[in-house]
PDB file of N, CA and C in Angstrom:
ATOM      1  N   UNK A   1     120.179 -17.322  11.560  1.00  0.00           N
ATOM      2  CA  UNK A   1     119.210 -16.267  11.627  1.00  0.00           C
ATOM      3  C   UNK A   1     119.732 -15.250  12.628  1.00  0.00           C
ATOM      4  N   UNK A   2     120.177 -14.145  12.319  1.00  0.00           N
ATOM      5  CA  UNK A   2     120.224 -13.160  13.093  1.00  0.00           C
ATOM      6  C   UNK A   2     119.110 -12.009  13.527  1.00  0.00           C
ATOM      7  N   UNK A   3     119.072 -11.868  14.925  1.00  0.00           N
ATOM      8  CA  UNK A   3     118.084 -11.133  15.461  1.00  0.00           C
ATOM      9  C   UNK A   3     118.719  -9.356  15.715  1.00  0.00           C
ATOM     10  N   UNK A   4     117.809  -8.654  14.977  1.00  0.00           N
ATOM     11  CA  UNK A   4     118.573  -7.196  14.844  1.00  0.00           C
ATOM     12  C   UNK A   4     118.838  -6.836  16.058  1.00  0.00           C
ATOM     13  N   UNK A   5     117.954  -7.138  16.748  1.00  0.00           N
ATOM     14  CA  UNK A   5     118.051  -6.764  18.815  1.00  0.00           C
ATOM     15  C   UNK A   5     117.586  -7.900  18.933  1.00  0.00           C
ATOM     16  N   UNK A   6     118.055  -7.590  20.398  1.00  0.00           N
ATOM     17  CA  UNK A   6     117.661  -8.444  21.637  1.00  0.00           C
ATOM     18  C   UNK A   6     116.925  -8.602  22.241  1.00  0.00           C
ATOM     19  N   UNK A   7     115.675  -7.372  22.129  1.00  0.00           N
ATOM     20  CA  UNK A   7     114.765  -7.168  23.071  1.00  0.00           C
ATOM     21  C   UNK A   7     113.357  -7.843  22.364  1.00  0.00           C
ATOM     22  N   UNK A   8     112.322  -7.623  23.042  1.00  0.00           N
ATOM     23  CA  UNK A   8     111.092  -7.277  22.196  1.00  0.00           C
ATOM     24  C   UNK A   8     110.900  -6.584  21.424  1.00  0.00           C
ATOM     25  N   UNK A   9     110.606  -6.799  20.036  1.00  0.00           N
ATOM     26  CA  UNK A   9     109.757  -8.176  19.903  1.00  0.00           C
ATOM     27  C   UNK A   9     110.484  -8.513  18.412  1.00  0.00           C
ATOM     28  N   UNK A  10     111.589  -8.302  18.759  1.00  0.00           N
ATOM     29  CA  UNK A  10     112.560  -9.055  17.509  1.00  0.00           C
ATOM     30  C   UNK A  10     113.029 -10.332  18.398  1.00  0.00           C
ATOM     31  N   UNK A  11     113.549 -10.582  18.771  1.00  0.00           N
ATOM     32  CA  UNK A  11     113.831 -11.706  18.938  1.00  0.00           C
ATOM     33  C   UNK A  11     113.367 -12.933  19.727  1.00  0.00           C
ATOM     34  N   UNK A  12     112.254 -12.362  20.288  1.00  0.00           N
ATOM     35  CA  UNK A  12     111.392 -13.774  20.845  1.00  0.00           C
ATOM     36  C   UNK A  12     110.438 -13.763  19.370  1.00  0.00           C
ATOM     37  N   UNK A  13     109.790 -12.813  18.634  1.00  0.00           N
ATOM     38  CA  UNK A  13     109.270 -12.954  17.494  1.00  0.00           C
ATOM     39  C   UNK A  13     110.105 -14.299  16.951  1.00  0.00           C
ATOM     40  N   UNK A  14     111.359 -13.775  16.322  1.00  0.00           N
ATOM     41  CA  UNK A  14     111.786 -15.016  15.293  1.00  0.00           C
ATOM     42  C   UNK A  14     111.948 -16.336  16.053  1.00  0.00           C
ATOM     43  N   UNK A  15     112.041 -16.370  17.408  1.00  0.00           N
ATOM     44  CA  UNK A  15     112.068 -17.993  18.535  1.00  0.00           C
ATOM     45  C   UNK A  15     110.665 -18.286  18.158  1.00  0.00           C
ATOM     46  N   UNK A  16     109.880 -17.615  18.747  1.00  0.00           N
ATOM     47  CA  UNK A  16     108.285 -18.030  18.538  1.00  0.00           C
ATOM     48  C   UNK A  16     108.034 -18.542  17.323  1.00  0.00           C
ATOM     49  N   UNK A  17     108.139 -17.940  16.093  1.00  0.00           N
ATOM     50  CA  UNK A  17     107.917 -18.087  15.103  1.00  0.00           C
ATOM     51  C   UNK A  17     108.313 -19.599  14.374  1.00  0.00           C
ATOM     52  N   UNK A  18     109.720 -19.754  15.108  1.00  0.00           N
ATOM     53  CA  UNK A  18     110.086 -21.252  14.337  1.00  0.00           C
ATOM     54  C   UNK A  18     109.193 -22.016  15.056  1.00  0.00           C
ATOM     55  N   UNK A  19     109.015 -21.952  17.100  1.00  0.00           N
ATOM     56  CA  UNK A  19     108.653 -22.760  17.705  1.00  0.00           C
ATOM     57  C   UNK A  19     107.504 -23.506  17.090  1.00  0.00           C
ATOM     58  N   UNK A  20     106.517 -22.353  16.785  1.00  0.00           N
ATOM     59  CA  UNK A  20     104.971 -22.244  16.038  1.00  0.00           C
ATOM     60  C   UNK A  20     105.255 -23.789  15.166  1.00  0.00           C
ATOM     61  N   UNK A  21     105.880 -24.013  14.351  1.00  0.00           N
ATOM     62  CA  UNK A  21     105.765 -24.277  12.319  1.00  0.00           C
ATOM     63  C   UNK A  21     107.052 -25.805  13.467  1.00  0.00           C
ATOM     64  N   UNK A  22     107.447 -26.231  14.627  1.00  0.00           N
ATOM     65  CA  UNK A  22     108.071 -27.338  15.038  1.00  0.00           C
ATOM     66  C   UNK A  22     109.410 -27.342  15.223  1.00  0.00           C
ATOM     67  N   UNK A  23     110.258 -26.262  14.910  1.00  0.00           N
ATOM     68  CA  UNK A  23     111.068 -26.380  14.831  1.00  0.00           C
ATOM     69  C   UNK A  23     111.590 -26.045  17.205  1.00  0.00           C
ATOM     70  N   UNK A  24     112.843 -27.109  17.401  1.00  0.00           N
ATOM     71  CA  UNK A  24     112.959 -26.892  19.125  1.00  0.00           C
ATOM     72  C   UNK A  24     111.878 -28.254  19.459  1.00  0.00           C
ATOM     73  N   UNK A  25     111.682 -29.115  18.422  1.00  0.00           N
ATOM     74  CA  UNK A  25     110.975 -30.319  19.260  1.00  0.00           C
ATOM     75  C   UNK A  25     111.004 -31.403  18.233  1.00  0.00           C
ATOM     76  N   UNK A  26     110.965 -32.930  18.762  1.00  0.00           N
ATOM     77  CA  UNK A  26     111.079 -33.314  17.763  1.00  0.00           C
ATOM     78  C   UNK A  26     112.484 -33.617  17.209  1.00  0.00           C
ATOM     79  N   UNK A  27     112.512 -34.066  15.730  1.00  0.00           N
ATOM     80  CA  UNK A  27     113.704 -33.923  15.280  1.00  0.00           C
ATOM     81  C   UNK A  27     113.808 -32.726  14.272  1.00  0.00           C
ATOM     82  N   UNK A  28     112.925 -31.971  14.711  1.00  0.00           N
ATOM     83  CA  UNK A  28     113.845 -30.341  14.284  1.00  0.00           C
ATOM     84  C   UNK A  28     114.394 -29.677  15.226  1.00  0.00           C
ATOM     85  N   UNK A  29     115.740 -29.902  15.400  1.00  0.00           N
ATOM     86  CA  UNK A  29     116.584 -28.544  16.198  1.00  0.00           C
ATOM     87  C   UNK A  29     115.994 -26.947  15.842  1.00  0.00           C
ATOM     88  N   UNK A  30     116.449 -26.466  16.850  1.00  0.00           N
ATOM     89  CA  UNK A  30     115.835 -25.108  16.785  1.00  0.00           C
ATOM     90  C   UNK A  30     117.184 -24.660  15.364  1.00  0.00           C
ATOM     91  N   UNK A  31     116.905 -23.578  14.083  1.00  0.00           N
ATOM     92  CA  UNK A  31     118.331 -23.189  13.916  1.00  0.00           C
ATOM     93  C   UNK A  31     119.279 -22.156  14.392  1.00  0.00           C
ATOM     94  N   UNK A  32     120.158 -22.065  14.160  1.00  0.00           N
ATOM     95  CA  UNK A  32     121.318 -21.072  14.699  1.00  0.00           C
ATOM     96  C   UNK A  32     120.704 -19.604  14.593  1.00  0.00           C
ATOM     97  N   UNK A  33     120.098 -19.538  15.774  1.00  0.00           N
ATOM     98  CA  UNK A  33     119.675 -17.478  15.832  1.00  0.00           C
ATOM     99  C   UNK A  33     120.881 -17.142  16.865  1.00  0.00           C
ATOM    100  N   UNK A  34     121.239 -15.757  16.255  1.00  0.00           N
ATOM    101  CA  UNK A  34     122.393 -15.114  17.255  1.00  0.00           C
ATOM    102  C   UNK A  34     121.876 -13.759  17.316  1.00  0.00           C
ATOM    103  N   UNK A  35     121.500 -13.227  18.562  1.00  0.00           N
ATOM    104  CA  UNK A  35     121.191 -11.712  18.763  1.00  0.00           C
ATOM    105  C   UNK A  35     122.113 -10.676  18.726  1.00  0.00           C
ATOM    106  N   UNK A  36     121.989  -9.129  18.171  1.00  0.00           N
ATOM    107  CA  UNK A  36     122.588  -8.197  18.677  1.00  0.00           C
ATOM    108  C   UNK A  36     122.577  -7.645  19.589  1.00  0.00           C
ATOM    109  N   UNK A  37     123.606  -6.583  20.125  1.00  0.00           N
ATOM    110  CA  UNK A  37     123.502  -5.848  20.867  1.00  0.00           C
ATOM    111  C   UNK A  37     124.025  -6.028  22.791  1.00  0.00           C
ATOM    112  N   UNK A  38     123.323  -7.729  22.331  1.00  0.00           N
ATOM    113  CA  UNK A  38     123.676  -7.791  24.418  1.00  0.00           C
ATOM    114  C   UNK A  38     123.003  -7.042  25.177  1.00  0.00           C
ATOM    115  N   UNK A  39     121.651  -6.752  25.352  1.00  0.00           N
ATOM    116  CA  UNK A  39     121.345  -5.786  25.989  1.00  0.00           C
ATOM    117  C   UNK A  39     120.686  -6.446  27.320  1.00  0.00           C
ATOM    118  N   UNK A  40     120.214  -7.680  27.178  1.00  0.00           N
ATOM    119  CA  UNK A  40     119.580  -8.777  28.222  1.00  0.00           C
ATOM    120  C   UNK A  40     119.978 -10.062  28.284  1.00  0.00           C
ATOM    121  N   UNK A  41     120.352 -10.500  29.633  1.00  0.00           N
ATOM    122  CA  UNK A  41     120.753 -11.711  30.004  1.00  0.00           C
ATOM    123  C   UNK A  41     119.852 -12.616  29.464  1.00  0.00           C
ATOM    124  N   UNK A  42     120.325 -13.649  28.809  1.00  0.00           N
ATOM    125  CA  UNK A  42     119.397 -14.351  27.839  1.00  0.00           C
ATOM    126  C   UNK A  42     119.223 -15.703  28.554  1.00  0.00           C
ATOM    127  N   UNK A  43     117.855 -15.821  28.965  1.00  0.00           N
ATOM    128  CA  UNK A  43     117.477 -17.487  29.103  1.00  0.00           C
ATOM    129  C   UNK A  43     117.391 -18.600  28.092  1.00  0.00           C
ATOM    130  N   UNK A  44     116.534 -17.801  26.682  1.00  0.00           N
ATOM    131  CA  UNK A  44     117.068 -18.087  25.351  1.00  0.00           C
ATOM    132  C   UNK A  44     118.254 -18.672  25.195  1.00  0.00           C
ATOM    133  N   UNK A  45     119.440 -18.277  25.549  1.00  0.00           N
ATOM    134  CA  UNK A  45     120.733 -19.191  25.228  1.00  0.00           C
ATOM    135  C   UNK A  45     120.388 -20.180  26.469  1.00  0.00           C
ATOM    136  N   UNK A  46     120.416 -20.043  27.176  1.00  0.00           N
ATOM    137  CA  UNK A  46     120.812 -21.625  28.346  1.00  0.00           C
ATOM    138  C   UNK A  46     119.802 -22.630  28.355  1.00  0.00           C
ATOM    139  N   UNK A  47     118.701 -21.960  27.373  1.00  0.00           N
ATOM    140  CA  UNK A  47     117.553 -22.905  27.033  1.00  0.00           C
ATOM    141  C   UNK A  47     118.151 -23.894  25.451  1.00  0.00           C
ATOM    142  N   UNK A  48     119.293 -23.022  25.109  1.00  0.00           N
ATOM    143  CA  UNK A  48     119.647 -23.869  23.898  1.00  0.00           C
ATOM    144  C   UNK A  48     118.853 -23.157  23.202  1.00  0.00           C
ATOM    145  N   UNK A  49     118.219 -21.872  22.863  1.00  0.00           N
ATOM    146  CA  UNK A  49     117.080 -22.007  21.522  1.00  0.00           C
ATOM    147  C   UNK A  49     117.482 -20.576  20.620  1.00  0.00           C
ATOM    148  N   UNK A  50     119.160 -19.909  21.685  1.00  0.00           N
ATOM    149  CA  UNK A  50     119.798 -19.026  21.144  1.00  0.00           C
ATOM    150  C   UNK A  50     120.717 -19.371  20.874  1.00  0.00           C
ATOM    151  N   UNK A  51     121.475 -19.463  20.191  1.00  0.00           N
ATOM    152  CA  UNK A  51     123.099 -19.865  19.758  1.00  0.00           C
ATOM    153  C   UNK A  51     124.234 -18.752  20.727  1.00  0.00           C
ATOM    154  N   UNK A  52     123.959 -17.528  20.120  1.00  0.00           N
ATOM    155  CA  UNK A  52     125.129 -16.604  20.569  1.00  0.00           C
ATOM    156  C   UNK A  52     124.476 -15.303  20.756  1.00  0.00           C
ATOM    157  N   UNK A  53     125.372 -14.041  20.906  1.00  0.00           N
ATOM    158  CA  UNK A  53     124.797 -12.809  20.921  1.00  0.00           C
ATOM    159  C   UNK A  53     126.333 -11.858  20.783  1.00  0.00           C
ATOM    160  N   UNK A  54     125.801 -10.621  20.235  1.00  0.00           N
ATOM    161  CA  UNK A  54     126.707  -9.905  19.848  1.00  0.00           C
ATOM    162  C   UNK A  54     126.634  -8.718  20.107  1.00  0.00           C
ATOM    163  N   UNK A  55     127.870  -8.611  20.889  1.00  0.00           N
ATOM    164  CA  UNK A  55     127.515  -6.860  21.690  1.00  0.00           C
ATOM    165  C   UNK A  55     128.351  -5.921  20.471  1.00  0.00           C
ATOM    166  N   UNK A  56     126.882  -4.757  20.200  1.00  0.00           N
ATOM    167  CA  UNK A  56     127.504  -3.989  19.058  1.00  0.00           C
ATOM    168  C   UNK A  56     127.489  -2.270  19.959  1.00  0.00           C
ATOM    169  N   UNK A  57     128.373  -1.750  19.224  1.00  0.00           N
ATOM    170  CA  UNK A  57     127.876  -0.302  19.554  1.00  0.00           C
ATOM    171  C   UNK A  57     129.031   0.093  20.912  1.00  0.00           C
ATOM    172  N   UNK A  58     129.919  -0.755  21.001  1.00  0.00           N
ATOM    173  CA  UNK A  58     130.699  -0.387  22.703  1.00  0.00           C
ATOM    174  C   UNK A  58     131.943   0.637  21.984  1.00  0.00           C
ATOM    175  N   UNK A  59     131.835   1.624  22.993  1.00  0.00           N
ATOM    176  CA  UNK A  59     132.484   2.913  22.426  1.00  0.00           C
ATOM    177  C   UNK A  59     133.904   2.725  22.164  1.00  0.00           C
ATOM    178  N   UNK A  60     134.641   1.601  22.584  1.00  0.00           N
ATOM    179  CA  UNK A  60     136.652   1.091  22.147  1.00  0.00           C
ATOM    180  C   UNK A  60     136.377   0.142  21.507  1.00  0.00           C
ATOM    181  N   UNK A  61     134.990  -0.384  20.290  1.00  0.00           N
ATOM    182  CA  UNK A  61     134.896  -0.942  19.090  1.00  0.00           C
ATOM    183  C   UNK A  61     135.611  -1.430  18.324  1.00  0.00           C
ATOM    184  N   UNK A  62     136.022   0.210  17.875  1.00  0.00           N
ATOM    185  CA  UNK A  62     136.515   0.647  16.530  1.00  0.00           C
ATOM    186  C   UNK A  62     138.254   0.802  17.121  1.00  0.00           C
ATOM    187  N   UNK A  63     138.429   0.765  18.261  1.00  0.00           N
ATOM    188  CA  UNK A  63     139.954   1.164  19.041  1.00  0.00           C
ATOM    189  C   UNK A  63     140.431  -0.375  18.316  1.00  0.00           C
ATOM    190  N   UNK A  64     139.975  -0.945  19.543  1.00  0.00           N
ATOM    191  CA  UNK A  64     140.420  -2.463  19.358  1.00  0.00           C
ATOM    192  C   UNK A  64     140.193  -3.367  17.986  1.00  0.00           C
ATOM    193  N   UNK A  65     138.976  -3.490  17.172  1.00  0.00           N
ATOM    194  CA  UNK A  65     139.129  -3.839  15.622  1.00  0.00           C
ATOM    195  C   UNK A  65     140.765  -3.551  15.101  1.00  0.00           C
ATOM    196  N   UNK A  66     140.783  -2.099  15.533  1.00  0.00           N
ATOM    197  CA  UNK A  66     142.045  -1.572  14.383  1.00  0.00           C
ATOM    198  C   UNK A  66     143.226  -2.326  15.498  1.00  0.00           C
ATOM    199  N   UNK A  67     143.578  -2.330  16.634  1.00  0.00           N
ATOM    200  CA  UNK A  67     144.499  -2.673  17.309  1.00  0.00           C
ATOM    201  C   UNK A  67     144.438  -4.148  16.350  1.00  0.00           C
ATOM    202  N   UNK A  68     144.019  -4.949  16.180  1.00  0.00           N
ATOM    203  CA  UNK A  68     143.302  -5.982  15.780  1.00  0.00           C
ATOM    204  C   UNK A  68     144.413  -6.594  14.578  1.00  0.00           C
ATOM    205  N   UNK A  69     143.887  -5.592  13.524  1.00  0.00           N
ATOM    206  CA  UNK A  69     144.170  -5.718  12.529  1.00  0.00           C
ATOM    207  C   UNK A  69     145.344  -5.050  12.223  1.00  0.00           C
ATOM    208  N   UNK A  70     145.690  -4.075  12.999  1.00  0.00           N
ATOM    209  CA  UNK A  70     147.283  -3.748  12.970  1.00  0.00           C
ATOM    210  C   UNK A  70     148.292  -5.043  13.092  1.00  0.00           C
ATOM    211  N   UNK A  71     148.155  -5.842  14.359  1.00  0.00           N
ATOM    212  CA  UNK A  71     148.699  -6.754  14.694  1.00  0.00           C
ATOM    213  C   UNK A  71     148.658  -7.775  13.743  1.00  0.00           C
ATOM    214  N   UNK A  72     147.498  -8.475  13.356  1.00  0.00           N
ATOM    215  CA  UNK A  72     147.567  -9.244  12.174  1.00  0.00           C
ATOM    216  C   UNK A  72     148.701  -9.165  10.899  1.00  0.00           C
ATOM    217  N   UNK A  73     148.121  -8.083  10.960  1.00  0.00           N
ATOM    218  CA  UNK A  73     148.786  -7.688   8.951  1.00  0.00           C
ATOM    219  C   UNK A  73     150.566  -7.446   9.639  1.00  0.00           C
ATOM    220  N   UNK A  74     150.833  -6.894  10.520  1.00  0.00           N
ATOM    221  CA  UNK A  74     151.975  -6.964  11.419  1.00  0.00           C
ATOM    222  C   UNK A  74     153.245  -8.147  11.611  1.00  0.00           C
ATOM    223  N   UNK A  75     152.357  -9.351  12.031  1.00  0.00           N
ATOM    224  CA  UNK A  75     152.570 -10.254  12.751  1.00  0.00           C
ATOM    225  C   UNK A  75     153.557 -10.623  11.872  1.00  0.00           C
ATOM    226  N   UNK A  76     155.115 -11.520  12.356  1.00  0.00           N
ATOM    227  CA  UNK A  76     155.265 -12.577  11.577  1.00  0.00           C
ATOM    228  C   UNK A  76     155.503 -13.959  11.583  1.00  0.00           C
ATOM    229  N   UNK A  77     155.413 -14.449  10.790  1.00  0.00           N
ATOM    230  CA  UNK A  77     155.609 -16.126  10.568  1.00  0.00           C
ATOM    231  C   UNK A  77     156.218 -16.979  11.667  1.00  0.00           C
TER     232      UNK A  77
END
């Protein structure tokens, strides 16, 4: 499950929401939510009930992707 942001009220919405219906107790694991953006230090992850997070939008993005993939397709054997 990916959370479009990080902030309120996308992504404690979709935590809450599983918490609600059992899931984070029990033998339902919470499932794999990963946030965008990075915008707040997440207690969510060190609580275990975030998986990951993904910083989008950083202005040497698109620099480094292509550095990226230059090197790849580049590389050899």
């Amino acid at each position: 499950m990916l959370s479009p942001y990080d902030g309120p009220p996308f992504r404690i919405g979709i935590l809450s929401s599983h918490k609600v219906v059992g899931y984070g107790s029990g033998n339902m694991p919470m499932p794999i939510v990963s946030g965008q953006d990075a915008k707040f230090l997440h207690q969510s992850m060190l609580r275990g009930e975030q998986y990951s997070n993904d910083l989008q939008g950083h202005p040497d993005l698109a620099k480094v992707t292509a550095k990226w993939v230059d090197a790849a397709l580049t590389a050899r054997p």
